[in-house]
N, C-alpha and C. Protein backbone atom coordinates (compact mmCIF):
# COMPACT_ATOMS: atom_id res chain seq x y z
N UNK A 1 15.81 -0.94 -9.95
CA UNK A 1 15.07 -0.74 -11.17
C UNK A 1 13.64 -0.33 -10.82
N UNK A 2 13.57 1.02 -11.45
CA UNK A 2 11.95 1.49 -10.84
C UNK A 2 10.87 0.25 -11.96
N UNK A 3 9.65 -0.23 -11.54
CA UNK A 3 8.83 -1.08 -11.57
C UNK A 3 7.18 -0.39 -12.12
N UNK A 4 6.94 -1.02 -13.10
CA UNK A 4 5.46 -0.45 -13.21
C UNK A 4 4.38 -0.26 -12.19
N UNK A 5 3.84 0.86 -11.81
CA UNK A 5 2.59 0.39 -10.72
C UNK A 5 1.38 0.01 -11.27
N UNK A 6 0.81 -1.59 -11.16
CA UNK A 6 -0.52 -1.59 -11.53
C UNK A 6 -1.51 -0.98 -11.10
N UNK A 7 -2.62 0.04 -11.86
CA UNK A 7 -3.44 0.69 -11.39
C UNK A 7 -5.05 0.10 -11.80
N UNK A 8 -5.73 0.49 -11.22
CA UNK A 8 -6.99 -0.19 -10.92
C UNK A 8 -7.48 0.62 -12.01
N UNK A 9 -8.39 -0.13 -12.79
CA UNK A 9 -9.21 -1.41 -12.69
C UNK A 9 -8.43 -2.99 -12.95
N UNK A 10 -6.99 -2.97 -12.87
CA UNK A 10 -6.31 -4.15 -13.22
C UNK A 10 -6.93 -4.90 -12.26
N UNK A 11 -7.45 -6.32 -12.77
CA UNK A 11 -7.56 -7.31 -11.70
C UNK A 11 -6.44 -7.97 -10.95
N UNK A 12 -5.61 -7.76 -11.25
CA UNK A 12 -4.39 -8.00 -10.80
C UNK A 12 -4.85 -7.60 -9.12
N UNK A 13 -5.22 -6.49 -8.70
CA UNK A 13 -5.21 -6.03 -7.90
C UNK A 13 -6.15 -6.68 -6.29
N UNK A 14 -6.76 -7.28 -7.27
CA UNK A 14 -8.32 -8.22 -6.72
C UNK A 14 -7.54 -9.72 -6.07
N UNK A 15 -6.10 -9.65 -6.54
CA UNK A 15 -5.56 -11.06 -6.02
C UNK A 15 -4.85 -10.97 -4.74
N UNK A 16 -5.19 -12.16 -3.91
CA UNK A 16 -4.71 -12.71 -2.64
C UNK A 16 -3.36 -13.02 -2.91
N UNK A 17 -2.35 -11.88 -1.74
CA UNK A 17 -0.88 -12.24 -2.13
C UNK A 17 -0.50 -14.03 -1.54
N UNK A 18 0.85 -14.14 -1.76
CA UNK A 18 1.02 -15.82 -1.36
C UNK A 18 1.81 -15.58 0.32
N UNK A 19 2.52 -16.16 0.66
CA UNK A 19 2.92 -15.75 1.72
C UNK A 19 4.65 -16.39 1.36
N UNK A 20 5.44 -15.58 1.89
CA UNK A 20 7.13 -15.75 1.49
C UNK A 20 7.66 -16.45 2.12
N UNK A 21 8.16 -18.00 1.98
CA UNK A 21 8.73 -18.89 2.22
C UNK A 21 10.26 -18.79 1.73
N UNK A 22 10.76 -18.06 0.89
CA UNK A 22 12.43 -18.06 0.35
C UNK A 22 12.62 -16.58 0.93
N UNK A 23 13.79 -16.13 1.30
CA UNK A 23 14.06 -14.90 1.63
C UNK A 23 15.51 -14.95 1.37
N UNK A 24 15.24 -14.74 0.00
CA UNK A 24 16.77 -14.77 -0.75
C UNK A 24 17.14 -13.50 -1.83
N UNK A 25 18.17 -13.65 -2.39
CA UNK A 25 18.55 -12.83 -3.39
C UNK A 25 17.25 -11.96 -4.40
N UNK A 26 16.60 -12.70 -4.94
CA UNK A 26 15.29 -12.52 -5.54
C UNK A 26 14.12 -11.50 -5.03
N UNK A 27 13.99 -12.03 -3.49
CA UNK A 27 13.18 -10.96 -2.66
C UNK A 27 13.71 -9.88 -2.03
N UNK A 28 15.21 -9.73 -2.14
CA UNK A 28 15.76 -8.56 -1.98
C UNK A 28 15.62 -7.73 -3.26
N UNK A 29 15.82 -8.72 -4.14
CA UNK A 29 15.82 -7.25 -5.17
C UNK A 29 14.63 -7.08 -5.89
N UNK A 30 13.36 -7.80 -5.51
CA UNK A 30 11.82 -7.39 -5.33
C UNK A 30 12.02 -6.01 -4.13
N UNK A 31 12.24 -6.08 -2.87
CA UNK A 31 12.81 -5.46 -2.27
C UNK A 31 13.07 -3.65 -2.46
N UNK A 32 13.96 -3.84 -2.95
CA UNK A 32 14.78 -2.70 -3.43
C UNK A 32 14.39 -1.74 -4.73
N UNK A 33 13.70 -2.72 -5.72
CA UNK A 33 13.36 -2.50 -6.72
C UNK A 33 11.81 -1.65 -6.12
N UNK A 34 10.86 -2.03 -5.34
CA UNK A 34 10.07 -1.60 -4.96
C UNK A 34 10.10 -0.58 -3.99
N UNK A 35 11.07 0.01 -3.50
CA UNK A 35 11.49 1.00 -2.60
C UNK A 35 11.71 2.24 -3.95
N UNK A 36 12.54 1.56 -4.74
CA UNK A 36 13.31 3.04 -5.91
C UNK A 36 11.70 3.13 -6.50
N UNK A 37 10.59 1.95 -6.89
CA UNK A 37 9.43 2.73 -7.40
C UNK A 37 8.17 3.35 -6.55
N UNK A 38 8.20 3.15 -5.09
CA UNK A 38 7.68 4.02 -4.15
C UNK A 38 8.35 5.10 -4.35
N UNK A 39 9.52 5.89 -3.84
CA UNK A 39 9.99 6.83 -3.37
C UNK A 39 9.58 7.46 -4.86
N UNK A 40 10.18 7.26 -6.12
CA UNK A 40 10.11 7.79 -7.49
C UNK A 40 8.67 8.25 -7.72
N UNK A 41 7.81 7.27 -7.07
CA UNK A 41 6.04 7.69 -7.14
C UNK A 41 5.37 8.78 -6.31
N UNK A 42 6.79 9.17 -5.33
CA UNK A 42 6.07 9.91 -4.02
C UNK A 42 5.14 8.95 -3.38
N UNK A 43 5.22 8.25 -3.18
CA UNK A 43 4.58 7.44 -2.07
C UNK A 43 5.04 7.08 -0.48
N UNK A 44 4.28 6.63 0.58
CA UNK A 44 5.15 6.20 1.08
C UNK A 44 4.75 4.77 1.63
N UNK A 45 3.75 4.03 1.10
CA UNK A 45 4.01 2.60 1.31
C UNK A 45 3.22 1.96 -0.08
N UNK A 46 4.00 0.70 0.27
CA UNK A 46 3.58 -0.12 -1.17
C UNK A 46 3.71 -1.28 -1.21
N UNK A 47 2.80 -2.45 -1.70
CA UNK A 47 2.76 -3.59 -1.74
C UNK A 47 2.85 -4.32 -2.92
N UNK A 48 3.21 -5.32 -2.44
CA UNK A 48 3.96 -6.06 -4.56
C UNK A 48 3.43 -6.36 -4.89
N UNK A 49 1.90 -6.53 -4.63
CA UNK A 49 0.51 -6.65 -5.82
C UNK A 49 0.65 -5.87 -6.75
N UNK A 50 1.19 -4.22 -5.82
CA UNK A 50 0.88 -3.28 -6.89
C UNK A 50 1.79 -2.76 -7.95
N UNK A 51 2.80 -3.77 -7.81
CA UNK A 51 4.06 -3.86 -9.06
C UNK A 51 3.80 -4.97 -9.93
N UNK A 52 2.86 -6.32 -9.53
CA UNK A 52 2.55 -7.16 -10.29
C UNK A 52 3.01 -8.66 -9.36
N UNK A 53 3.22 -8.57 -8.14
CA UNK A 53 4.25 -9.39 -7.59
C UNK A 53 3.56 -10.12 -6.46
N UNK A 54 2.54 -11.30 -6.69
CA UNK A 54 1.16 -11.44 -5.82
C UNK A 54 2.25 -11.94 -4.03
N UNK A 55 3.09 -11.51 -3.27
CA UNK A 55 3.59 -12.05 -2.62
C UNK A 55 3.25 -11.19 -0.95
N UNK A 56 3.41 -11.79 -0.28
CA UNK A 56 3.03 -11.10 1.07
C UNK A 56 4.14 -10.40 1.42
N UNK A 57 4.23 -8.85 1.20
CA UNK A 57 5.42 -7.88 0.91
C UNK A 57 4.85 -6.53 1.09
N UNK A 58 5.40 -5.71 1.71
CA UNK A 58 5.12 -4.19 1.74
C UNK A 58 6.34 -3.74 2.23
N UNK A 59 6.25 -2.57 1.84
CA UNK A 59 7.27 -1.28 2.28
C UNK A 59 6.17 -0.10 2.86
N UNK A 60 7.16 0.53 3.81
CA UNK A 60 6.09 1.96 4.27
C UNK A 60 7.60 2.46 4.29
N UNK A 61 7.54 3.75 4.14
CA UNK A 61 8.33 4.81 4.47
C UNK A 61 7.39 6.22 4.79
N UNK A 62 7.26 6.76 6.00
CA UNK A 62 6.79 7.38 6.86
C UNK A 62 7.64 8.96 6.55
N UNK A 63 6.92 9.86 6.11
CA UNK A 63 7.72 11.30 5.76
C UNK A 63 8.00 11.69 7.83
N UNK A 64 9.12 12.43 7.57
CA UNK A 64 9.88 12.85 8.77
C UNK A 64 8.88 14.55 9.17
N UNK A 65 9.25 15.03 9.87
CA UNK A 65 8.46 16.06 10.61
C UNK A 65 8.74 17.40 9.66
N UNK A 66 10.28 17.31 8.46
CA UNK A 66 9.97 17.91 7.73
C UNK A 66 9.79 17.71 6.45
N UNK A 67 8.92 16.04 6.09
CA UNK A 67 8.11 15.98 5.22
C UNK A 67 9.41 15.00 4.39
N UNK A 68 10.19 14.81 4.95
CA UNK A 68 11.31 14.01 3.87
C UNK A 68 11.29 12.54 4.34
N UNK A 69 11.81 11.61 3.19
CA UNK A 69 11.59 10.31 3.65
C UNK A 69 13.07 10.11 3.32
N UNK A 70 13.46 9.31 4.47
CA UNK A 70 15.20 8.83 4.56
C UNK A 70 15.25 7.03 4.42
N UNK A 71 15.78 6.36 3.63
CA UNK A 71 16.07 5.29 4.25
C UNK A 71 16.20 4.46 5.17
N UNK A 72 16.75 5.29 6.33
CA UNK A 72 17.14 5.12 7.84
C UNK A 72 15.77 4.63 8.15
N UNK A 73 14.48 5.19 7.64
CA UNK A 73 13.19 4.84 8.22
C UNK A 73 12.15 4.10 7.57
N UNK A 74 12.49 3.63 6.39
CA UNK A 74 12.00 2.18 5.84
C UNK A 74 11.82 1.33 6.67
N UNK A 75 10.25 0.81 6.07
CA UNK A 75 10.41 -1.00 6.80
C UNK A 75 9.49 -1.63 5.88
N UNK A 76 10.13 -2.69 6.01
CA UNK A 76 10.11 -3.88 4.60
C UNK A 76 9.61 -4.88 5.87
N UNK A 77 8.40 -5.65 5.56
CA UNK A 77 7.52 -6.39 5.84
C UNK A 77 6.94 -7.41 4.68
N UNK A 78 7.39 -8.51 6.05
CA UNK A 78 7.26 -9.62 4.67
C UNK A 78 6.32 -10.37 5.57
N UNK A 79 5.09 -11.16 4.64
CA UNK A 79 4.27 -12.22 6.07
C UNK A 79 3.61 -11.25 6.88
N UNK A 80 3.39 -10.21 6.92
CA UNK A 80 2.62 -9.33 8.57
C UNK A 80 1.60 -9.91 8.73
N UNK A 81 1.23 -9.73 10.02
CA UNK A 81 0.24 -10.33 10.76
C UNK A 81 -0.50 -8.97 11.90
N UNK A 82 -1.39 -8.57 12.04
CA UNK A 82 -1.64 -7.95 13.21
C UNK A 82 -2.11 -8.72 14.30
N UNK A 83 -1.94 -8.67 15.66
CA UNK A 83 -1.79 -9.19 16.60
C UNK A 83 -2.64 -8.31 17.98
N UNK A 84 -2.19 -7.20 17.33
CA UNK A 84 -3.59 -6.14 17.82
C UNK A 84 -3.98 -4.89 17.43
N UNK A 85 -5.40 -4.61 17.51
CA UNK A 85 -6.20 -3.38 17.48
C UNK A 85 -6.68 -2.82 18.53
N UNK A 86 -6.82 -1.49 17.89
CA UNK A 86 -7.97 -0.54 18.56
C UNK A 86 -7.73 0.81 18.60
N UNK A 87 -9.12 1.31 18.72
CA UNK A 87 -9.53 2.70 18.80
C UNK A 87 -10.01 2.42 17.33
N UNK A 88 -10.78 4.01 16.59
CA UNK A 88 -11.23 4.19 15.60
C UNK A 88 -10.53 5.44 14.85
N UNK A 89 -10.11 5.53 13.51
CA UNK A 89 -9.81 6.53 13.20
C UNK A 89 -10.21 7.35 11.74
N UNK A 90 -10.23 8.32 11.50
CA UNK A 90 -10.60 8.58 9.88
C UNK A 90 -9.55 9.28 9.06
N UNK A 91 -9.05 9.02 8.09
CA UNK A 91 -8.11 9.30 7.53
C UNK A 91 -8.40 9.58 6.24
N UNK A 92 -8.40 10.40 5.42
CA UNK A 92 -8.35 11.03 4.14
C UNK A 92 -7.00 9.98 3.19
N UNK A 93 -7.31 8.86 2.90
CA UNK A 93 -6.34 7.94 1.79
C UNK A 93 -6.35 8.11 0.18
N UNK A 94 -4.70 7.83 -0.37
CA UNK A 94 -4.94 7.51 -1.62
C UNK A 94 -4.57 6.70 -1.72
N UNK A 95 -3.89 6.43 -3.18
CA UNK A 95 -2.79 5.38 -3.52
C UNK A 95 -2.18 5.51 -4.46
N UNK A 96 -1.16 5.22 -4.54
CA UNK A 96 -0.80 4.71 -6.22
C UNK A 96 -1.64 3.87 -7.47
N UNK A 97 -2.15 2.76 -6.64
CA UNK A 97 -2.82 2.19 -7.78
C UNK A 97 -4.16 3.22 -8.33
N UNK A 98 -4.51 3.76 -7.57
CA UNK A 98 -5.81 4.28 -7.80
C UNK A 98 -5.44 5.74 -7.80
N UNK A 99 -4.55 6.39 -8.63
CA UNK A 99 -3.94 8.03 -8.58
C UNK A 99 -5.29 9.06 -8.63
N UNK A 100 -4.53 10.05 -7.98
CA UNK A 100 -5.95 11.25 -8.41
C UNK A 100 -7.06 11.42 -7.71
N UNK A 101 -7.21 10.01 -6.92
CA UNK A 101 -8.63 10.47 -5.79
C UNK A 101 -8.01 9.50 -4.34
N UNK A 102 -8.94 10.66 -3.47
CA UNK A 102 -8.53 10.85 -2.31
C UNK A 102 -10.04 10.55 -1.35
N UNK A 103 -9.67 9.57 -0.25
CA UNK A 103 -11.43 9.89 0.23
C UNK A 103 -11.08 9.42 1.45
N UNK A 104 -12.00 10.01 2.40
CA UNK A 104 -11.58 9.43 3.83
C UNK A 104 -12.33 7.75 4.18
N UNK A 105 -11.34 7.40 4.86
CA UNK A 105 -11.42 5.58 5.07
C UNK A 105 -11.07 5.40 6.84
N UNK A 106 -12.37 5.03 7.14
CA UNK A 106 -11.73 4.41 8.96
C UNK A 106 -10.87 2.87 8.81
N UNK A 107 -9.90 3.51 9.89
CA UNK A 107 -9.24 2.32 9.96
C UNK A 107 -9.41 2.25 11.39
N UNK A 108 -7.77 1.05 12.06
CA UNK A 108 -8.18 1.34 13.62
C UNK A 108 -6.95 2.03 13.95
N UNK A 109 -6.65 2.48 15.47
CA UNK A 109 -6.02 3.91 15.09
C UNK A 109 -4.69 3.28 15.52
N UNK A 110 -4.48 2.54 16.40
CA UNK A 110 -3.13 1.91 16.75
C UNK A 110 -3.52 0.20 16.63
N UNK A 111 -2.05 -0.06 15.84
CA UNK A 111 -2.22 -1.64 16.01
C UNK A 111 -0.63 -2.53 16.43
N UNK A 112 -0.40 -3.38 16.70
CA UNK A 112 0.52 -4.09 16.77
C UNK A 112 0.77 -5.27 15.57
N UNK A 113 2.13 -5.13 14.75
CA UNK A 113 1.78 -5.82 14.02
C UNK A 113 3.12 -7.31 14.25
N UNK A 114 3.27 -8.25 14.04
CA UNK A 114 4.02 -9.45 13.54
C UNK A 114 4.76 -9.21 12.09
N UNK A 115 5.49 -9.30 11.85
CA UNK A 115 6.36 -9.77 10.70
C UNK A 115 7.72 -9.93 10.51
N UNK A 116 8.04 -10.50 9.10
CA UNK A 116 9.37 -10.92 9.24
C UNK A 116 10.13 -9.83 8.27
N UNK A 117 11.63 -9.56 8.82
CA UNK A 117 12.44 -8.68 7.82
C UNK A 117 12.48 -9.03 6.41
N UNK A 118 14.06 -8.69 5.57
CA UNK A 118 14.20 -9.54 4.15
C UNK A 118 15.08 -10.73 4.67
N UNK A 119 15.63 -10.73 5.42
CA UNK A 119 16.36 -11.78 6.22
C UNK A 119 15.58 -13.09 7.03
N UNK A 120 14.30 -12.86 6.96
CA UNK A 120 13.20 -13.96 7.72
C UNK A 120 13.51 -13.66 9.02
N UNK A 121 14.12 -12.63 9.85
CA UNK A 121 13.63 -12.26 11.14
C UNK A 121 12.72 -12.25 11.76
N UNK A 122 12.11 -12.00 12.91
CA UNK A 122 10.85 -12.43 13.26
C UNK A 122 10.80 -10.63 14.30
N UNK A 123 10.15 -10.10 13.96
CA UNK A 123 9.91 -8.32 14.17
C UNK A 123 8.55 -8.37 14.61
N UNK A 124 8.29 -7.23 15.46
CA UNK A 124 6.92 -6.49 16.04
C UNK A 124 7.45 -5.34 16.07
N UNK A 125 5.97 -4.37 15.80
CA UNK A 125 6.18 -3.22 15.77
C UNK A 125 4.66 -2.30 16.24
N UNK A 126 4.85 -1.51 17.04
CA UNK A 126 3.57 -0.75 17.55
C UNK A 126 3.39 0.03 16.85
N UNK A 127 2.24 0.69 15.90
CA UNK A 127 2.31 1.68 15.41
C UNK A 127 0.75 2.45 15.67
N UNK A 128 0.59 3.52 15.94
CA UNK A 128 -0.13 4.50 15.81
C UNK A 128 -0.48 5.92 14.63
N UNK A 129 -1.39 6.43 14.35
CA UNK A 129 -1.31 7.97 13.57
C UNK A 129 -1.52 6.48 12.32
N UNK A 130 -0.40 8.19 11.53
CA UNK A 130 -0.14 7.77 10.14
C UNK A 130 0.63 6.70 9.72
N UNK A 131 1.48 5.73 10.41
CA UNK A 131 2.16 4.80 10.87
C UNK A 131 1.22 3.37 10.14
N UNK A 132 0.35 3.63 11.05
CA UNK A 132 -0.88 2.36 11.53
C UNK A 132 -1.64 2.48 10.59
N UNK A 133 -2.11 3.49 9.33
CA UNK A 133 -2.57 3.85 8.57
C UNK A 133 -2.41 2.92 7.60
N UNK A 134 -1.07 3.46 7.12
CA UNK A 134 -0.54 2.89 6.16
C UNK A 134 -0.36 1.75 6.33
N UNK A 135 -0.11 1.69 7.07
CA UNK A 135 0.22 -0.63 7.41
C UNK A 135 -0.81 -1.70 6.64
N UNK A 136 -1.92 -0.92 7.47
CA UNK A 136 -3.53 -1.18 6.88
C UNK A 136 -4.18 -1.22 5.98
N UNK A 137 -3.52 -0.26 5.19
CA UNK A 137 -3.62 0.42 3.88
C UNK A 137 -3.19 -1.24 3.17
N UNK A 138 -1.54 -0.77 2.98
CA UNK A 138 -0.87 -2.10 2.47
C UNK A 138 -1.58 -3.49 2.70
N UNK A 139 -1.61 -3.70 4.06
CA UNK A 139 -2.27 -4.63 4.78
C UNK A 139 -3.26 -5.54 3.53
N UNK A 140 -4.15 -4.62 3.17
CA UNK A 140 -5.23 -4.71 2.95
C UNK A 140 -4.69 -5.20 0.95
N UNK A 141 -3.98 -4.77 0.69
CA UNK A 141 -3.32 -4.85 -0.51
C UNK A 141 -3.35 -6.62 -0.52
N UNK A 142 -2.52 -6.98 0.70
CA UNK A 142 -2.27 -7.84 0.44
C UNK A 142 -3.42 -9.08 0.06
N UNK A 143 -4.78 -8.75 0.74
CA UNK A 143 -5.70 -9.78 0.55
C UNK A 143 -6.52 -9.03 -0.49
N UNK A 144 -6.31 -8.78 -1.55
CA UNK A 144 -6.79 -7.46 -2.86
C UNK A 144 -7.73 -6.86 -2.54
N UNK A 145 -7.66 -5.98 -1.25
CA UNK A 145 -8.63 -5.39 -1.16
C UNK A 145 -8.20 -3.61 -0.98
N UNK A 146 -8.72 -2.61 -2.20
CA UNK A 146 -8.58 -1.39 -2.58
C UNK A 146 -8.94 -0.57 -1.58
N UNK A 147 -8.41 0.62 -0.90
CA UNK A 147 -9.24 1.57 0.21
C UNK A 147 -10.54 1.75 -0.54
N UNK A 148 -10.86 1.79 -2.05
CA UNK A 148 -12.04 2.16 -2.59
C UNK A 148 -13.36 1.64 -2.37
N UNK A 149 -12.69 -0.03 -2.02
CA UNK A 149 -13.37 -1.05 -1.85
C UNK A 149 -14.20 -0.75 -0.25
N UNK A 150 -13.76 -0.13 0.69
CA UNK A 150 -14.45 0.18 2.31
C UNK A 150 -15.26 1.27 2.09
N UNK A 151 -15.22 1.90 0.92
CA UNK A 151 -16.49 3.08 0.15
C UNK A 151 -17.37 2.40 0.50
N UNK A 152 -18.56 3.58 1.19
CA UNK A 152 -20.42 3.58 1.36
C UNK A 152 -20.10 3.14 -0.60
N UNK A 153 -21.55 2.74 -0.47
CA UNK A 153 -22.20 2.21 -1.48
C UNK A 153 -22.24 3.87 -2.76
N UNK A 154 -22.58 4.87 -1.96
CA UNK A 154 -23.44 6.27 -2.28
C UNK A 154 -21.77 6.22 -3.07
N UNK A 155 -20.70 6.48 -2.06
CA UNK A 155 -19.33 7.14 -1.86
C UNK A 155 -18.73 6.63 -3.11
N UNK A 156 -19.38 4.70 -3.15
CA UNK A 156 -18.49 4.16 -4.47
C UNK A 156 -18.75 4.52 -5.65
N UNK A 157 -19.60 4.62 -5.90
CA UNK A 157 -20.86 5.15 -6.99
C UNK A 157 -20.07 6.25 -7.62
N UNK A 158 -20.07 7.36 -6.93
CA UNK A 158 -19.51 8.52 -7.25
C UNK A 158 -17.83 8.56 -7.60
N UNK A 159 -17.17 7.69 -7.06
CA UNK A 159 -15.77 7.47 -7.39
C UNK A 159 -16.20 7.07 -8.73
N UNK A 160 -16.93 6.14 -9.12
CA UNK A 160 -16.48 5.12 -10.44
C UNK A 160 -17.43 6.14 -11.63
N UNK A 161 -18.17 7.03 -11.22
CA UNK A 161 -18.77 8.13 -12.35
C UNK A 161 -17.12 9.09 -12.27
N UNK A 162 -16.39 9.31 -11.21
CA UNK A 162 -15.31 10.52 -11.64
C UNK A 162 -14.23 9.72 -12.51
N UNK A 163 -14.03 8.58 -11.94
CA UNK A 163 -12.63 7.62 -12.41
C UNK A 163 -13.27 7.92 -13.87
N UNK A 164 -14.26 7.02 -14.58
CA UNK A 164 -14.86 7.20 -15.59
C UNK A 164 -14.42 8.47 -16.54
N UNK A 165 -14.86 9.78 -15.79
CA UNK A 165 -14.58 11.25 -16.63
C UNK A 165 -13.18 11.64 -16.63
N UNK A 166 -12.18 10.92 -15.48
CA UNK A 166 -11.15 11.56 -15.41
C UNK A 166 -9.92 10.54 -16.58
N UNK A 167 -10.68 9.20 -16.53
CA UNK A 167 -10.08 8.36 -17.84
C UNK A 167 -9.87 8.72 -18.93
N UNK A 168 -11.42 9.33 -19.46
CA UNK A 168 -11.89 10.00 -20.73
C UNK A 168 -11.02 11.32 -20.63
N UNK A 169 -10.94 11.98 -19.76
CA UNK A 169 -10.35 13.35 -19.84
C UNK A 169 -8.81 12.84 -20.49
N UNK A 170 -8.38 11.79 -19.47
CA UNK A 170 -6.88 11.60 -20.02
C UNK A 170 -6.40 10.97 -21.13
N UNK A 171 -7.62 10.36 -21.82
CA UNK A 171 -7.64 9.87 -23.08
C UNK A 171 -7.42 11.34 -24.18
N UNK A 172 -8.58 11.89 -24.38
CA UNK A 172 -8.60 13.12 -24.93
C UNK A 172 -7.70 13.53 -25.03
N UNK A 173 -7.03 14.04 -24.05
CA UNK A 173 -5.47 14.62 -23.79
C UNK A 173 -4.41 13.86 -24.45
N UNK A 174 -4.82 12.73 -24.98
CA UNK A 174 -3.53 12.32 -25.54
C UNK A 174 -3.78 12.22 -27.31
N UNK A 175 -4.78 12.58 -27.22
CA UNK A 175 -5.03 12.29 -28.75
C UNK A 175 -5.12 14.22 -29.23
């Protein structure tokens, strides 16, 4: 069942997920349900803050070399932990919650992360690039914190004058 995405300014978004102690029926089909409303969004990772679901949860699905995302290459992260960093990188991010603007955000460029499957497995995974990006991205979901939010002061400013015009624009448009 595709899932609403909460989009910012919801405070919803501002909340600290919990961390997943049951890994049952329920969080599978949190799960699943959040995979059919990534892929449906064009996205390729997503955290259950941003369906409404304050729980320590992400999906990434990583587009293939010709830009398609398969199942086969999902990963569902429950609990992550990073375990290590490094290097520096800059990356041009969006999101779902925050549609329509795009701005570059340093992250770090490879990390190692900890977590558990939907099964409570106990997984590591090295990731680098666009991989490590997104992790971070999510990552960061989980303790409510927006890529908008690592905006210069100058950088934020100017997001929240466009968000502003591009609201109003889409208001207009509907009336």
């Amino acid at each position: 069942m595709k899932l609403t995405i909460v989009e910012y300014p919801d405070k919803r978004l501002k909340e600290k997920s919990k961390t997943i102690e049951r890994f049952d029926k329920e969080l599978h089909q949190l799960l699943d349900d959040m995979y059919e409303t990534m892929i449906s969004s064009n996205g390729i990772g997503l955290a259950a803050i941003q369906v409404g679901h304050a729980k320590r949860v992400l999906l990434l699905n990583i587009p293939d070399e010709n830009d398609e995302q398969s199942i086969e290459s999902l990963i569902e992260m429950i609990n992550p932990v990073i375990t290590q960093k490094s290097g520096v990188t800059t990356y041009q991010e969006g999101c779902l919650s925050v549609p329509s603007f795009y701005e570059d955000v340093d992250r770090h460029e490879s990390i190692t992360v900890n977590y558990q499957d939907r099964d409570g497995n106990t997984k590591s995974i090295e990731a680098d690039g666009l991989l490590s990006i997104a992790i971070q991205h999510e990552m960061d979901h989980l303790e409510g914190i927006l890529f908008i939010d690592k905006l210069s002061y100058s950088r934020r400013k100017k997001f929240e004058k466009e968000y502003k015009r591009m609201q109003k624009e889409k208001k207009l448009s509907k009336s």
